[in-house]
C-alpha atoms as a PDB file:
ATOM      1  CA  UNK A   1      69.102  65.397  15.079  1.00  0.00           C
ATOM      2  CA  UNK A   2      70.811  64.334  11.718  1.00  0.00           C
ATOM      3  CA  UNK A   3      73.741  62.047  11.654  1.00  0.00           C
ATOM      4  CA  UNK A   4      76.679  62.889   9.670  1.00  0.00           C
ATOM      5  CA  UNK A   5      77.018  62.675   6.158  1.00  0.00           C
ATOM      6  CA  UNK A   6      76.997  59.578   4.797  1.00  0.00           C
ATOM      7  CA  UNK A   7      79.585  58.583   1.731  1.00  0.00           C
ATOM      8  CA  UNK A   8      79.209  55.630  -0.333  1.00  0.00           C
ATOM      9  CA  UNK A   9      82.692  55.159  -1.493  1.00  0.00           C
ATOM     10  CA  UNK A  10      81.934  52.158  -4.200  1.00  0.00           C
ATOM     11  CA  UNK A  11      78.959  54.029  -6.248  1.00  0.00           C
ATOM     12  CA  UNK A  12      80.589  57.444  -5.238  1.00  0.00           C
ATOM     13  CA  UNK A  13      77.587  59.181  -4.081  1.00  0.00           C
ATOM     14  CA  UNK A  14      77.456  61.403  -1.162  1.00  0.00           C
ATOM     15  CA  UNK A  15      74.280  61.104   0.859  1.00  0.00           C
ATOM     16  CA  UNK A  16      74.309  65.060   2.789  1.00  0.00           C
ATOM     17  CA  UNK A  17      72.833  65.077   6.360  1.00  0.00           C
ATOM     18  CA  UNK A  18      71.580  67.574   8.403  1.00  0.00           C
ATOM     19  CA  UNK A  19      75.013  68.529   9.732  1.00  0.00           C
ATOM     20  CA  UNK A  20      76.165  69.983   5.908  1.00  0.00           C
ATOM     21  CA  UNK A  21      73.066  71.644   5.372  1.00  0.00           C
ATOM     22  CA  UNK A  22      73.777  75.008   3.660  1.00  0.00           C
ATOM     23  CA  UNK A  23      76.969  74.417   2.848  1.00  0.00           C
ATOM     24  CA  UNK A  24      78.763  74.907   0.173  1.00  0.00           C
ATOM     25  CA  UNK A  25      79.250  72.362  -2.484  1.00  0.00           C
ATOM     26  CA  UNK A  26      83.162  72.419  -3.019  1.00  0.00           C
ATOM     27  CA  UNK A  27      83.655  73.246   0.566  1.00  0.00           C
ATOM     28  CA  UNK A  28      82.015  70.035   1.963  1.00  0.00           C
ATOM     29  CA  UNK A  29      84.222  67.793  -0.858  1.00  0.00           C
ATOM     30  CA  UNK A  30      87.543  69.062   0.060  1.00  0.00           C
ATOM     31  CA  UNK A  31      86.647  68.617   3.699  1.00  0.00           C
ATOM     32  CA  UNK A  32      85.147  65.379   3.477  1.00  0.00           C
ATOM     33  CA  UNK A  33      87.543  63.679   0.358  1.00  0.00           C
ATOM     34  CA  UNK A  34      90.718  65.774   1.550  1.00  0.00           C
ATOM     35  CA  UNK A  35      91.161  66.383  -1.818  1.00  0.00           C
ATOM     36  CA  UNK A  36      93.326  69.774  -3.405  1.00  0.00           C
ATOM     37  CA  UNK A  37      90.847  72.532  -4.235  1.00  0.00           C
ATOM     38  CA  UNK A  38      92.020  73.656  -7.322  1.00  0.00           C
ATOM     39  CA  UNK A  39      91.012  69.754  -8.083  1.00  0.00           C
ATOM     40  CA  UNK A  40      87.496  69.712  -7.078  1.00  0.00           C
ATOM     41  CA  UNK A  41      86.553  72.760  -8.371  1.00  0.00           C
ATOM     42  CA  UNK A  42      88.045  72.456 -11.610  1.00  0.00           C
ATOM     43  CA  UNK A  43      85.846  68.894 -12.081  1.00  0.00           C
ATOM     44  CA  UNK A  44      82.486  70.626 -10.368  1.00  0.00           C
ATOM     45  CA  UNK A  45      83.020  72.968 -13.225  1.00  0.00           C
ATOM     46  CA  UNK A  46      83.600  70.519 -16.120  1.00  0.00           C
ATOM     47  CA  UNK A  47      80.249  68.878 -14.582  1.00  0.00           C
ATOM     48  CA  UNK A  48      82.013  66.140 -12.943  1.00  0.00           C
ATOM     49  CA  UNK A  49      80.526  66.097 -10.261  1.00  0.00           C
ATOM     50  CA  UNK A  50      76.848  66.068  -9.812  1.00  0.00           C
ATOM     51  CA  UNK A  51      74.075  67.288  -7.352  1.00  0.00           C
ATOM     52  CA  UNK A  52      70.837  65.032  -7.474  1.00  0.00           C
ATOM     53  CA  UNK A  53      71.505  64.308 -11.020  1.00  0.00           C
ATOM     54  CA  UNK A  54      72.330  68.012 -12.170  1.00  0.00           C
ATOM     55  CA  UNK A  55      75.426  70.393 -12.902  1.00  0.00           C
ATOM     56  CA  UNK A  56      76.552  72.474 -10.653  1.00  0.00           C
ATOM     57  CA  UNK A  57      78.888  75.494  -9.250  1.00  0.00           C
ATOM     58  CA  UNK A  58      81.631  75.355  -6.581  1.00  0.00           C
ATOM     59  CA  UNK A  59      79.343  77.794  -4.486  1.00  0.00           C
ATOM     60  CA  UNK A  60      76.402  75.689  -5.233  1.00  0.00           C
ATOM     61  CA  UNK A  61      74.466  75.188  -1.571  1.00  0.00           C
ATOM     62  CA  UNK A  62      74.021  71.735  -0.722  1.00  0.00           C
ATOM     63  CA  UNK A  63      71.249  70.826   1.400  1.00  0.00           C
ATOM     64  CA  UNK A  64      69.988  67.490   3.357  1.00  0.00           C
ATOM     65  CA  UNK A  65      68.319  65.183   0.508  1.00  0.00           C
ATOM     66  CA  UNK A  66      70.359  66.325  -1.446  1.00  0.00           C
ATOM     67  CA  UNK A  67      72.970  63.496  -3.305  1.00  0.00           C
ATOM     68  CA  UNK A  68      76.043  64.516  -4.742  1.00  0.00           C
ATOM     69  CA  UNK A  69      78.085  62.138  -7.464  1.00  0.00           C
ATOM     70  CA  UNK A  70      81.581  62.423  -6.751  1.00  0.00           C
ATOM     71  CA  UNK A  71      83.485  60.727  -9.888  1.00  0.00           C
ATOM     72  CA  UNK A  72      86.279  58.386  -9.769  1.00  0.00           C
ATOM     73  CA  UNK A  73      89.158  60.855  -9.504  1.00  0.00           C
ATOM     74  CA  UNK A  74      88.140  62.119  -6.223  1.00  0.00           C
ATOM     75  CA  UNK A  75      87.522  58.727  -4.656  1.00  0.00           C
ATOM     76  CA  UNK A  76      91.198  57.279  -5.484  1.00  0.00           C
ATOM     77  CA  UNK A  77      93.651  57.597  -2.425  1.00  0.00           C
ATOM     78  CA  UNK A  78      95.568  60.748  -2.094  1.00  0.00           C
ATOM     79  CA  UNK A  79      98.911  60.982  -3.303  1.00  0.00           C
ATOM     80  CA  UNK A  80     100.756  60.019   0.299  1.00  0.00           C
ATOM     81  CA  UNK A  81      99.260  56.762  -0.526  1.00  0.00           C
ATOM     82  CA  UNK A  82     100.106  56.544  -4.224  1.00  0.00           C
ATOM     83  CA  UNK A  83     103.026  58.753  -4.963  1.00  0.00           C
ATOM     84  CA  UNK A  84     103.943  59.376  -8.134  1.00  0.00           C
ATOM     85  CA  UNK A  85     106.318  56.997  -9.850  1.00  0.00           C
ATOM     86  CA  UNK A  86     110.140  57.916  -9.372  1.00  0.00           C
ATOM     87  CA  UNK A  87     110.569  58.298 -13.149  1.00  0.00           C
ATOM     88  CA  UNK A  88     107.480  60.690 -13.460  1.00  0.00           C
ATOM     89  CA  UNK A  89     109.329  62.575 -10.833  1.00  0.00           C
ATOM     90  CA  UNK A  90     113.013  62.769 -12.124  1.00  0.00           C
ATOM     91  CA  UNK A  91     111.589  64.233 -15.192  1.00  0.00           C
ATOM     92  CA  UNK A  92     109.860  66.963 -13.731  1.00  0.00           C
ATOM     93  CA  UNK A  93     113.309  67.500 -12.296  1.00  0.00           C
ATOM     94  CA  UNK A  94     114.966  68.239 -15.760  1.00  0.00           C
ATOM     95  CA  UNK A  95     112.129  70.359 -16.996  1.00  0.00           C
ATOM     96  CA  UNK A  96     113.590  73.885 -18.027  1.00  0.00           C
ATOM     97  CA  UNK A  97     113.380  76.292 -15.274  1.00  0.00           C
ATOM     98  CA  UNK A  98     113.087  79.970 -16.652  1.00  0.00           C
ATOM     99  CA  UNK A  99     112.441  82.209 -13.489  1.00  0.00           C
ATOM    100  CA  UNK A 100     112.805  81.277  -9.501  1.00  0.00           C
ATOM    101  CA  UNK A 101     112.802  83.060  -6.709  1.00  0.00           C
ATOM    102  CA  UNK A 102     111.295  82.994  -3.262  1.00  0.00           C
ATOM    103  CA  UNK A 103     107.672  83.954  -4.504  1.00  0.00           C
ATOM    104  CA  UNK A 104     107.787  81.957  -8.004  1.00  0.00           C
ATOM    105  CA  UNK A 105     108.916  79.239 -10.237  1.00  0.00           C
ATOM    106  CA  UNK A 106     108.287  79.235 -13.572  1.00  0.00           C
ATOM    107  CA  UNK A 107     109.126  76.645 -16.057  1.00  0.00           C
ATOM    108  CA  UNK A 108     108.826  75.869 -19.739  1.00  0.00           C
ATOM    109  CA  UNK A 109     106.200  72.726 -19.583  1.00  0.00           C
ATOM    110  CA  UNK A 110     106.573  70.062 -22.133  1.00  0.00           C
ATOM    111  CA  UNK A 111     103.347  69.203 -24.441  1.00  0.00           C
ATOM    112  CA  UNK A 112     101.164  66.063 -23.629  1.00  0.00           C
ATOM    113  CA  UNK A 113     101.339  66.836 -19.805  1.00  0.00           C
ATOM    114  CA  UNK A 114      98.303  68.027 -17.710  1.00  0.00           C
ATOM    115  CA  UNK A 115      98.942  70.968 -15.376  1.00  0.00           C
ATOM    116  CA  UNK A 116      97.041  68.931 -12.738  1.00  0.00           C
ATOM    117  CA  UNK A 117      95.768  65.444 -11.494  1.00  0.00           C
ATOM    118  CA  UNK A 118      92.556  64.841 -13.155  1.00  0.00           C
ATOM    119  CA  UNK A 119      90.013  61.916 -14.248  1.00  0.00           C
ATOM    120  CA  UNK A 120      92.503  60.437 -16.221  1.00  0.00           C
ATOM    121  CA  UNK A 121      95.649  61.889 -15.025  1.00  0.00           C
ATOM    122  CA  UNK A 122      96.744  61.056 -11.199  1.00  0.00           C
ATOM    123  CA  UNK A 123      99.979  63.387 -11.578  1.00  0.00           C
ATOM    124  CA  UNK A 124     100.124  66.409 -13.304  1.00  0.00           C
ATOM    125  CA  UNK A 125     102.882  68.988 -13.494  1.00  0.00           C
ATOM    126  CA  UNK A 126     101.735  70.756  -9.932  1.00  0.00           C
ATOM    127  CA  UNK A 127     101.393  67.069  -8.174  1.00  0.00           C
ATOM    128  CA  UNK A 128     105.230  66.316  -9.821  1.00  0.00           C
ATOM    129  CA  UNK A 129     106.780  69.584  -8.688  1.00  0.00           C
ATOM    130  CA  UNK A 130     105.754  69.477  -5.463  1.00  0.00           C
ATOM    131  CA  UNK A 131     107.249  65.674  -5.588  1.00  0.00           C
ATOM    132  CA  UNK A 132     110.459  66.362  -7.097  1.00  0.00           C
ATOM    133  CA  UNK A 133     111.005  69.559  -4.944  1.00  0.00           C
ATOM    134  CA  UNK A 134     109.541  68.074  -1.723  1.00  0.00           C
ATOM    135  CA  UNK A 135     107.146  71.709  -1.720  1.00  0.00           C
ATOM    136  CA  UNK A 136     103.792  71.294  -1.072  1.00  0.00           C
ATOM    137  CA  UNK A 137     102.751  74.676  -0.955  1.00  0.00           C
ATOM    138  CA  UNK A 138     103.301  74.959  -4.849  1.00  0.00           C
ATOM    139  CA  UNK A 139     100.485  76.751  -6.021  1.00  0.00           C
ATOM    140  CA  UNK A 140      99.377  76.986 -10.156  1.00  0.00           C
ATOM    141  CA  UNK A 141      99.170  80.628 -10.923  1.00  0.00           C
ATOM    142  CA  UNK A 142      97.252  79.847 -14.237  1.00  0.00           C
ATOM    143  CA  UNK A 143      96.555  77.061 -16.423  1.00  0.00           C
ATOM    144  CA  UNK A 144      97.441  75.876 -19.531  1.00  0.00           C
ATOM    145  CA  UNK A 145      95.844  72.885 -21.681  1.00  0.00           C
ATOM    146  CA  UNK A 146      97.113  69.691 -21.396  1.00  0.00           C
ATOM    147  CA  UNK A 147      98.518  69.546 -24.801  1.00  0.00           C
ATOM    148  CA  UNK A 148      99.595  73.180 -24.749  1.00  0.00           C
ATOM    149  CA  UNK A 149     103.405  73.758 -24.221  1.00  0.00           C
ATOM    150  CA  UNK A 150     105.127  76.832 -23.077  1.00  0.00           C
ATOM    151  CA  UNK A 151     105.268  79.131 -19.421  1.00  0.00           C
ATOM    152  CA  UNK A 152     103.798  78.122 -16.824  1.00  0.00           C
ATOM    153  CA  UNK A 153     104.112  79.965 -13.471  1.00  0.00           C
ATOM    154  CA  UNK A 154     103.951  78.595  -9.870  1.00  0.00           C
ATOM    155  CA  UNK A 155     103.316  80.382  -6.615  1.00  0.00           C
ATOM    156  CA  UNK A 156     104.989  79.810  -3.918  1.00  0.00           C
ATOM    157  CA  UNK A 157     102.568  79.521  -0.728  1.00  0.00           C
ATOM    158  CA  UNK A 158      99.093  81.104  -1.045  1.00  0.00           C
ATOM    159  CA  UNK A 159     100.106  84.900  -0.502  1.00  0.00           C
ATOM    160  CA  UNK A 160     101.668  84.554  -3.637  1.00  0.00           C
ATOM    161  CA  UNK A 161      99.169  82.501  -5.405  1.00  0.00           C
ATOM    162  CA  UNK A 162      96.581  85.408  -4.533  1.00  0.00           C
ATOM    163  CA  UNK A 163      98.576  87.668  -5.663  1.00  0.00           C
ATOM    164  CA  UNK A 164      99.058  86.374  -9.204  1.00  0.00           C
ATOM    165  CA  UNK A 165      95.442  85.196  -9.409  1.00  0.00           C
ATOM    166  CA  UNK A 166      94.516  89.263  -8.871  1.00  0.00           C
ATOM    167  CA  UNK A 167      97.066  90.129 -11.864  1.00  0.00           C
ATOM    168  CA  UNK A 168      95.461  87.576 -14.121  1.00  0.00           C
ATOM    169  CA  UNK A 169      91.981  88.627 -13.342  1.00  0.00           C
ATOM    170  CA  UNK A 170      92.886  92.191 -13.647  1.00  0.00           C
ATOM    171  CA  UNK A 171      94.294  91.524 -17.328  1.00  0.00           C
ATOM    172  CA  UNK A 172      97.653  93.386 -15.483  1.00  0.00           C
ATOM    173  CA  UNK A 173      99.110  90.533 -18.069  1.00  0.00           C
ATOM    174  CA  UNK A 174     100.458  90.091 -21.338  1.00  0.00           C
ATOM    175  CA  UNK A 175     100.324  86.510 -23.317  1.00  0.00           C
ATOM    176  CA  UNK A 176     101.514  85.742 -26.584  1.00  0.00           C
ATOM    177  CA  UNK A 177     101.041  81.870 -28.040  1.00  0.00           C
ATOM    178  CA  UNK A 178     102.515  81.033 -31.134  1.00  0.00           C
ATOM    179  CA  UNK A 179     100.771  77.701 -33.441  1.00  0.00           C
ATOM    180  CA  UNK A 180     101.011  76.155 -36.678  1.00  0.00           C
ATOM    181  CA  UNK A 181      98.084  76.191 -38.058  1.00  0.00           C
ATOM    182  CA  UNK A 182      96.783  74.637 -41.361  1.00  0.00           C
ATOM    183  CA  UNK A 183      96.471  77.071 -44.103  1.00  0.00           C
ATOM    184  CA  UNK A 184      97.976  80.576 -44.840  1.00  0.00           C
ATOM    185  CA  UNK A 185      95.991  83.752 -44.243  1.00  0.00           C
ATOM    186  CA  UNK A 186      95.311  85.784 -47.079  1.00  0.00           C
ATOM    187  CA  UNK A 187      95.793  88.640 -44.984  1.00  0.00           C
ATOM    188  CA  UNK A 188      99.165  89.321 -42.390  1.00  0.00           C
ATOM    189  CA  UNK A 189      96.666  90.276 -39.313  1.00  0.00           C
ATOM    190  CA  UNK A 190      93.537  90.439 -37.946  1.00  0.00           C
ATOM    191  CA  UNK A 191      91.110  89.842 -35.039  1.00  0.00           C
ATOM    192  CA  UNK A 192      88.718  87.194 -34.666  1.00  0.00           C
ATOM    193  CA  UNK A 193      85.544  88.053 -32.363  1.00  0.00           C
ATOM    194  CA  UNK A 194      82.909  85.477 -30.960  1.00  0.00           C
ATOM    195  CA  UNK A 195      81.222  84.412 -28.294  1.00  0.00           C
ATOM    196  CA  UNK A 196      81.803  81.066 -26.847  1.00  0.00           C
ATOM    197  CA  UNK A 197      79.518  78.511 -25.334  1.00  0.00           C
ATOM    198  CA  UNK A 198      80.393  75.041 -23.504  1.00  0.00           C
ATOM    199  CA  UNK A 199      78.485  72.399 -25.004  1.00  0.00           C
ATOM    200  CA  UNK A 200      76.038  69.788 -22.433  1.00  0.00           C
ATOM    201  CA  UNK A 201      78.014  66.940 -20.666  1.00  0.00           C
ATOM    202  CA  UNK A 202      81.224  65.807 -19.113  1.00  0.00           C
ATOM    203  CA  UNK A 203      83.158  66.257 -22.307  1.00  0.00           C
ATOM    204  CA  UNK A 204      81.139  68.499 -24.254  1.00  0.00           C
ATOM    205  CA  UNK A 205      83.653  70.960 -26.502  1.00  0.00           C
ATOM    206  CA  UNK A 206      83.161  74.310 -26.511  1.00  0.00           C
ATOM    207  CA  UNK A 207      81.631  76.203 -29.563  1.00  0.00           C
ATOM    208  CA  UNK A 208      80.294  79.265 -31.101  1.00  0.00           C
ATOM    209  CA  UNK A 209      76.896  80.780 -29.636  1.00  0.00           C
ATOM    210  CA  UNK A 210      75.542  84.011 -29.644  1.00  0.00           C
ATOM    211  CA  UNK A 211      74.376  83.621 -26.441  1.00  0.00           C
ATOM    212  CA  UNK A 212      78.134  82.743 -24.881  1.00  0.00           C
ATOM    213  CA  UNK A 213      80.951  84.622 -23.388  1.00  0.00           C
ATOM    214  CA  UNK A 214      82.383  87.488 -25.540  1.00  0.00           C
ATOM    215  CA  UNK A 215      86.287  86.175 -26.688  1.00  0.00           C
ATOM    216  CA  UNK A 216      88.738  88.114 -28.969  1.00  0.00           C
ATOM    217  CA  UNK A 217      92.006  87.115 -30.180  1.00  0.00           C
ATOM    218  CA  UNK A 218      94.203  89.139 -32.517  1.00  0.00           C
ATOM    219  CA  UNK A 219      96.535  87.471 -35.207  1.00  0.00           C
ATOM    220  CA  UNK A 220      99.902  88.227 -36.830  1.00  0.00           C
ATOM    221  CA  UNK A 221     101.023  85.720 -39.560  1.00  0.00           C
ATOM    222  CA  UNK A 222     104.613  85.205 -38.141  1.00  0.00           C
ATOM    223  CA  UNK A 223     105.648  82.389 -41.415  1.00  0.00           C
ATOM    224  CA  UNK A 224     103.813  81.286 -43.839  1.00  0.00           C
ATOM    225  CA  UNK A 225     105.182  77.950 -45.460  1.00  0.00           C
ATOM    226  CA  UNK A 226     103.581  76.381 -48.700  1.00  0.00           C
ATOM    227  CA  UNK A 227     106.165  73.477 -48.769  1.00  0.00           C
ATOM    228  CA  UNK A 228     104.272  71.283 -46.665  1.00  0.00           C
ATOM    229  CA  UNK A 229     100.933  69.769 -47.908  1.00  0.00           C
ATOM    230  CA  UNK A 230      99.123  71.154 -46.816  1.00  0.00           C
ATOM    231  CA  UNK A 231     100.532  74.454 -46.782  1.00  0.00           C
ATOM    232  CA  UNK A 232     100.866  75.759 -43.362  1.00  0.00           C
ATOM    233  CA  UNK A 233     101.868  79.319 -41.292  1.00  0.00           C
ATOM    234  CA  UNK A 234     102.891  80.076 -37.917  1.00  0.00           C
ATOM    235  CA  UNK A 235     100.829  82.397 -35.999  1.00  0.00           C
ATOM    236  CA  UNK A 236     101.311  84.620 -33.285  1.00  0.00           C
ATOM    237  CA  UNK A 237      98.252  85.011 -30.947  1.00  0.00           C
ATOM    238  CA  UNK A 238      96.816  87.848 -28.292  1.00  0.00           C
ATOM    239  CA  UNK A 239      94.282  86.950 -26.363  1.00  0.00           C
ATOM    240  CA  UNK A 240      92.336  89.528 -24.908  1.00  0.00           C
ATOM    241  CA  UNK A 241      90.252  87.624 -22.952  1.00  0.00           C
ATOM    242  CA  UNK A 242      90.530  84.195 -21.387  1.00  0.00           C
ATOM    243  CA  UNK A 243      87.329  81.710 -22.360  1.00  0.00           C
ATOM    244  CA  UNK A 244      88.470  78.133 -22.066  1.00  0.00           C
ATOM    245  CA  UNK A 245      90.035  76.599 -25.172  1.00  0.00           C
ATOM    246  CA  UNK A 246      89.604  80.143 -27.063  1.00  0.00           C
ATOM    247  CA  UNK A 247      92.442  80.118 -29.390  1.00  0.00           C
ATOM    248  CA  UNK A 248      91.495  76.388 -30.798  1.00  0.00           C
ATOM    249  CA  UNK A 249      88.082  76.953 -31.273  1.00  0.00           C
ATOM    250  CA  UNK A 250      88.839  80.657 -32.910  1.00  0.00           C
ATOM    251  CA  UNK A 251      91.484  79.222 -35.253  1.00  0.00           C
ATOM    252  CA  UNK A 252      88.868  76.711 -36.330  1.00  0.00           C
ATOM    253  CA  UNK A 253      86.314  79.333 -36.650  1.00  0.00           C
ATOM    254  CA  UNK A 254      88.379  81.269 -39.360  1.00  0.00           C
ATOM    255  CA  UNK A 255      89.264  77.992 -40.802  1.00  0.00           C
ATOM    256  CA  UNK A 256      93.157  77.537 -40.001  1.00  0.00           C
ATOM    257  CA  UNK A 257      92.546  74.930 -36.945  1.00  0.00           C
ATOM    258  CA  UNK A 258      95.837  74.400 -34.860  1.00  0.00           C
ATOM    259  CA  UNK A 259      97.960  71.269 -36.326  1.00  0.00           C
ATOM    260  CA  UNK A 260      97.333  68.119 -34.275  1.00  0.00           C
ATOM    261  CA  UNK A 261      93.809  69.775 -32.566  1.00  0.00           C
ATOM    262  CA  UNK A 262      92.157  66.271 -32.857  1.00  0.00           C
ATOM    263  CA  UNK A 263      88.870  68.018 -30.565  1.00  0.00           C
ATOM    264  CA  UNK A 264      88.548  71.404 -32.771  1.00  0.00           C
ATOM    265  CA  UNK A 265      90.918  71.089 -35.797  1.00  0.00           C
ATOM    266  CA  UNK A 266      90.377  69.004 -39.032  1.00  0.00           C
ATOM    267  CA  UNK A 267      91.812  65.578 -40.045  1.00  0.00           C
ATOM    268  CA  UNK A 268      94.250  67.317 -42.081  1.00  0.00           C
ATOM    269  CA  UNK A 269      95.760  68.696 -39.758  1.00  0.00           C
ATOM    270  CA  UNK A 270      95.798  66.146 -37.176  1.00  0.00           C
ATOM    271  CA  UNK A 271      97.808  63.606 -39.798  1.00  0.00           C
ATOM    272  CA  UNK A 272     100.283  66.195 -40.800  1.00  0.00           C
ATOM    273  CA  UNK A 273     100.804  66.450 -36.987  1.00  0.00           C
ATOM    274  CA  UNK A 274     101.081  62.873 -36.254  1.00  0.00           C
ATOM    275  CA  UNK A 275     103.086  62.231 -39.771  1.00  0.00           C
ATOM    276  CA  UNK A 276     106.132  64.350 -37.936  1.00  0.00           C
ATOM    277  CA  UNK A 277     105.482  62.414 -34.329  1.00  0.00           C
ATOM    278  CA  UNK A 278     105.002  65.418 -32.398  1.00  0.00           C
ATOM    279  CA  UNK A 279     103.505  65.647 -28.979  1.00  0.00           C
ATOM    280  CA  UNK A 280     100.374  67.349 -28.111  1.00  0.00           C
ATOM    281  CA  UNK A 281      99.418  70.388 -30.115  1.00  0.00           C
ATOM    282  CA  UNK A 282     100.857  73.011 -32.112  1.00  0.00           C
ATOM    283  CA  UNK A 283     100.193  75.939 -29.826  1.00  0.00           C
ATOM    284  CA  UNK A 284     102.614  77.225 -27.258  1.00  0.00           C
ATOM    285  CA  UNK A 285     102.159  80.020 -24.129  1.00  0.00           C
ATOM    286  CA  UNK A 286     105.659  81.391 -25.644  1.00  0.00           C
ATOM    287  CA  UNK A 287     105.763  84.804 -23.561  1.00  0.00           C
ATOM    288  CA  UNK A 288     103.894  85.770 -20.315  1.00  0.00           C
ATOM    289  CA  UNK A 289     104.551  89.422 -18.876  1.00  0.00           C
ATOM    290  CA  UNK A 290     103.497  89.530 -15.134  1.00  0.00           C
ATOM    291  CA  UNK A 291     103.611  92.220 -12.398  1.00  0.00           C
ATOM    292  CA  UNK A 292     105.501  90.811  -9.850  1.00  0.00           C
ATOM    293  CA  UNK A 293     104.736  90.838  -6.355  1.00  0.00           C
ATOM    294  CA  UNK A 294     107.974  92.477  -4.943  1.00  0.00           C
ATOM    295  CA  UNK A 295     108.171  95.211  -7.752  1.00  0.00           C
ATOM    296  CA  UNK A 296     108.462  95.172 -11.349  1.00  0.00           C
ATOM    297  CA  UNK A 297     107.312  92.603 -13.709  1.00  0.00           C
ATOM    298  CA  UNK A 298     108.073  89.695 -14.680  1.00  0.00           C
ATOM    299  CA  UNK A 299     109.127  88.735 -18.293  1.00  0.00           C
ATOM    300  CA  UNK A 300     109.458  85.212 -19.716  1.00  0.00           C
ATOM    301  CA  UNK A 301     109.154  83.471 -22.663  1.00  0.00           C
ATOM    302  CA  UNK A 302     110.360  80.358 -23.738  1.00  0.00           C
ATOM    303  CA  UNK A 303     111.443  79.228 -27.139  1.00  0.00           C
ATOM    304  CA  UNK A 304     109.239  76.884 -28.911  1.00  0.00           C
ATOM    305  CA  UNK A 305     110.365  72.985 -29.322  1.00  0.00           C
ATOM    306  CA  UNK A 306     112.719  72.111 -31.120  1.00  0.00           C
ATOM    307  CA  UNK A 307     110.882  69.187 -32.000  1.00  0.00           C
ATOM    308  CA  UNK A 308     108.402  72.177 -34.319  1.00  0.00           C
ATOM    309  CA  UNK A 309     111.894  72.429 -36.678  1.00  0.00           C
ATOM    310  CA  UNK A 310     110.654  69.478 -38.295  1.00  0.00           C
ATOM    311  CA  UNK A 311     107.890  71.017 -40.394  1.00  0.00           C
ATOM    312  CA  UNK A 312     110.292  73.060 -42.030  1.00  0.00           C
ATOM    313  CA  UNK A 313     112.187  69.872 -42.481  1.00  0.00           C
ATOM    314  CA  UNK A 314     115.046  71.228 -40.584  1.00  0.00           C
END
């Protein structure tokens, strides 16, 4: 008979016994690091978290031998133990609520904020929200970057988190971003087409490879501005498909990266970003159409900062 399964907290390496044999890799973390699970999938999938030295899936089957790395982010205490700091908190309280109801919340999240806790974030916008609103069956409905503004919808309890998860896998959905990006089309409109790869290791970017996911985005020059140097234009995007980081790497593709893109966009464009002092990027999730689940849809879309005005020197 096997013992239980053994974790060495300090070197963060989980030795599994006979007792998790078969199991399933994300399944055994959240039960044994009582840890969220849209956390410890979303860092098995980034390659986080390893098993006997390799990448793997959140339905990856453990099986005794087998060691698993579990990274820092999973071995801190949970947030009963560190909560987050009262000023964190208050300002998720003044963040712009667009929608609310008893299945959703959706607000207008602010640029340089992660949607989640992660390896270098122990309070996102989900851990804040459910501080702020003493909630914790606040569910994210969908993601956005960490240096993306714009909507962002919350479930309320998991009946409604499955409910928008269906809608967004369905493509029952309509998003719209709008960015300033470096450059102005020669054209008004357009699609861009490629397949997308992630690149090997923790923080490996994604890029173009014929052997990747199909993505497709189409375009509409919105503004194009020449006053700035260099000249600029504001872009409205469509994805039609989801790949992670699609619209940045795209943008780059066709050579107009996304102002203040220090992973995917030029140096250009990063210093005319950080010349103005703006936050994040230059991309925002301005208008989300959704079914909802009582009837209908819903319909929001939140202005861009104000902060953006200051490109035009406004």
């Amino acid at each position: 008979m096997g013992g239980m399964t053994r974790f060495d907290a300090e070197r963060g390496l989980l030795f599994v016994d006979e007792t998790d044999d078969g199991r399933r890799l994300d399944r055994l973390l959240i039960s044994r690091l009582k840890k969220p699970g849209d956390l410890v999938r979303r860092l098995i999938r980034r390659g986080n978290v390893r098993v006997n030295r390799k990448r793997a899936k959140p339905g990856t089957r453990v099986h005794a031998g087998d060691v698993v790395f579990v990274p820092a982010s999973l071995r801190r205490p949970d947030s009963p133990d560190q909560p987050p700091p009262p000023s964190l908190v208050a300002q998720a309280s003044q963040w712009p609520v667009l929608f609310e109801d008893d299945t959703a919340l959706a607000l207008a999240k602010p640029a340089g904020i992660p949607v989640h806790a992660g390896s270098e974030h122990p309070w996102g916008v989900i851990e804040l929200l459910r501080a702020c609103r003493e909630d914790p069956t606040l569910t994210l409905a969908h993601r956005l970057d960490r240096e993306t503004s714009g909507v962002l919808l919350i479930a309320k309890g998991a009946k409604y988190a499955r409910f928008f998860a269906d809608a967004f896998a369905a493509r029952k959905t309509e998003k719209v971003y709008l960015a300033w990006a470096e450059g102005i089309p020669e054209v008004h409109e357009g699609v861009i087409f490629s397949h997308l790869r992630k690149g090997q290791g923790p923080q490996a970017k994604m890029r173009i490879a014929k052997l990747g996911k199909p993505a497709r985005t189409r375009w509409r020059l919105v503004l194009p501005w020449p006053h700035s140097a260099p000249p600029v234009a504001l872009l409205a995007l469509f994805p039609e498909s989801g790949r992670t980081h699609q619209l940045r790497v795209q943008l780059a593709e066709i050579g107009h990266p996304i102002l203040g893109d220090r992973r995917y966009g030029s140096e250009t464009a990063v210093a005319l970003w950080r010349a103005h002092e703006l936050p994040g990027i230059a991309l925002h999730a301005w208008r989300l159409v959704i079914p909802h689940p009582k009837g209908g849809a819903l319909q929001l879309a939140p202005p861009p900062p104000r902060a953006w005005r200051s490109l035009l020197g406004a």
